[in-house]
C-alpha atoms as a PDB file:
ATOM      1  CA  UNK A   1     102.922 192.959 138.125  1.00  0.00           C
ATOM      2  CA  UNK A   2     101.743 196.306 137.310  1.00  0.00           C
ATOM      3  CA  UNK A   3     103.730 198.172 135.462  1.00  0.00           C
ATOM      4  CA  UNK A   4     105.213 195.724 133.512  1.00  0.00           C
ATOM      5  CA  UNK A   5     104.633 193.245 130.111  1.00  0.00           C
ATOM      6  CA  UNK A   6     105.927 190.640 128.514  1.00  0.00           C
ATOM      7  CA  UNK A   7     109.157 191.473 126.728  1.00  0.00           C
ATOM      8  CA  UNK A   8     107.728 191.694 123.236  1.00  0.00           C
ATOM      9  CA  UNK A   9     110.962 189.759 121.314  1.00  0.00           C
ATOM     10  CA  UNK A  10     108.794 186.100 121.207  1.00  0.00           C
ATOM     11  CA  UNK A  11     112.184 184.039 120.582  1.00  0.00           C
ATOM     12  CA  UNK A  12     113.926 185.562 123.464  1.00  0.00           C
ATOM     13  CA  UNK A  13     111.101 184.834 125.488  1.00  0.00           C
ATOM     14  CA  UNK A  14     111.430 181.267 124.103  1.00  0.00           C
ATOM     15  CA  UNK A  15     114.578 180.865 125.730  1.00  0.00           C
ATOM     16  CA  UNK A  16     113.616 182.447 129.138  1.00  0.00           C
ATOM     17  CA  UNK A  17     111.021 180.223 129.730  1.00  0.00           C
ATOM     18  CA  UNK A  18     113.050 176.590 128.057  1.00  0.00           C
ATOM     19  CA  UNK A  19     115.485 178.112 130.611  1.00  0.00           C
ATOM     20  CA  UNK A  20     112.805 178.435 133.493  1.00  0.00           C
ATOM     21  CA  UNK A  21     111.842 174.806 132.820  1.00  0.00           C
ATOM     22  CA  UNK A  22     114.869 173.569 132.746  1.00  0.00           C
ATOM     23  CA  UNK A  23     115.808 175.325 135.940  1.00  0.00           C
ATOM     24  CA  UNK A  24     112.292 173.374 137.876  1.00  0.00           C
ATOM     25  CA  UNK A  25     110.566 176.984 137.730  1.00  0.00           C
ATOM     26  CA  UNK A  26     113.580 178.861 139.058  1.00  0.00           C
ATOM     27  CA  UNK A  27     114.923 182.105 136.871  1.00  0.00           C
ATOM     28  CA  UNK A  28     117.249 180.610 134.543  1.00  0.00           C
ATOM     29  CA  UNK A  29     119.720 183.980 135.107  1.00  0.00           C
ATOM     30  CA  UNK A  30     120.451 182.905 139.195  1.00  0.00           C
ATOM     31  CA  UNK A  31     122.717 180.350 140.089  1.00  0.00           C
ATOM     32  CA  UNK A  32     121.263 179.566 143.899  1.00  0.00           C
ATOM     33  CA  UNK A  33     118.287 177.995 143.719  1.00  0.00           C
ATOM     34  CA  UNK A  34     115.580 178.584 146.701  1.00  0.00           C
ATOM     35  CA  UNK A  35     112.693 180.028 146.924  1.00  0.00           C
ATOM     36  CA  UNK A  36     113.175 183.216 146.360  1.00  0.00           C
ATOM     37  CA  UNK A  37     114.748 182.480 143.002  1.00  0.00           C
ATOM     38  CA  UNK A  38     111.006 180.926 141.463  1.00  0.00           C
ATOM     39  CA  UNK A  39     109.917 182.714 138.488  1.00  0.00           C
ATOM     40  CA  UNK A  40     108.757 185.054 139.213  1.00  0.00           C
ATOM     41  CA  UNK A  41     111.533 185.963 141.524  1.00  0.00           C
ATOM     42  CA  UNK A  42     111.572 187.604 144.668  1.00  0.00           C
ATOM     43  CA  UNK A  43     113.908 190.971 143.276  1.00  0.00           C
ATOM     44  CA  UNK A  44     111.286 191.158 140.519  1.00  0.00           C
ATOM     45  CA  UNK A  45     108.029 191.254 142.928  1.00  0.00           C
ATOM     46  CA  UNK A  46     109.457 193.323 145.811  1.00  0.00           C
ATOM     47  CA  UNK A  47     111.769 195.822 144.142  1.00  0.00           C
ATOM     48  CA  UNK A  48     110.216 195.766 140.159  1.00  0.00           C
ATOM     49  CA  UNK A  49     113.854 193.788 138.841  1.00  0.00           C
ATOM     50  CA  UNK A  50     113.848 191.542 136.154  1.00  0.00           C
ATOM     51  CA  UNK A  51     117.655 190.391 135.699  1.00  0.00           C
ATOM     52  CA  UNK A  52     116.554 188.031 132.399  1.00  0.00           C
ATOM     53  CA  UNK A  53     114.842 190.612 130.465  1.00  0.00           C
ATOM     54  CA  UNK A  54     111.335 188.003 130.707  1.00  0.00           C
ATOM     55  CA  UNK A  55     109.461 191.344 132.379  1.00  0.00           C
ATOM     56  CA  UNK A  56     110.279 194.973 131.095  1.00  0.00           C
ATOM     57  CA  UNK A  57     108.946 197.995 132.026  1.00  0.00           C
ATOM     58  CA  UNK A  58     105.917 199.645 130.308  1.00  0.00           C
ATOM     59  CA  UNK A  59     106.623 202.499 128.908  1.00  0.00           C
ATOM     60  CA  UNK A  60     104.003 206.176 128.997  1.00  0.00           C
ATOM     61  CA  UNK A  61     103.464 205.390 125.540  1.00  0.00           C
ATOM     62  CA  UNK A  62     102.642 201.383 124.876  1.00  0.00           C
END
């Protein structure tokens, strides 16, 4: 998404995703599981919300 990177902290991003797999492609921070809740999830495409940190803004200066 524009906008947005790849949080830059490689072991955190580790976890996210062993989370994401564990979760059948489904944000390991939700507890429903639909699909709206696949990685990436619906808050994160229509309103730019990334509850696990995965996505992060980019800032003026990166």
């Amino acid at each position: 998404m524009k906008g947005f990177r790849l949080n830059p902290d490689k072991e955190y991003v580790n976890k996210i995703i062993e989370g994401t797999h564990k979760k059948n492609g489904h944000c390991p921070c939700r507890v429903k599981q639909d699909d709206s809740t696949l990685c990436p999830c619906d808050e994160f495409i229509k309103e730019g919300i990334c509850k696990c940190k995965l996505f992060i803004p980019i800032k003026n200066n990166e």
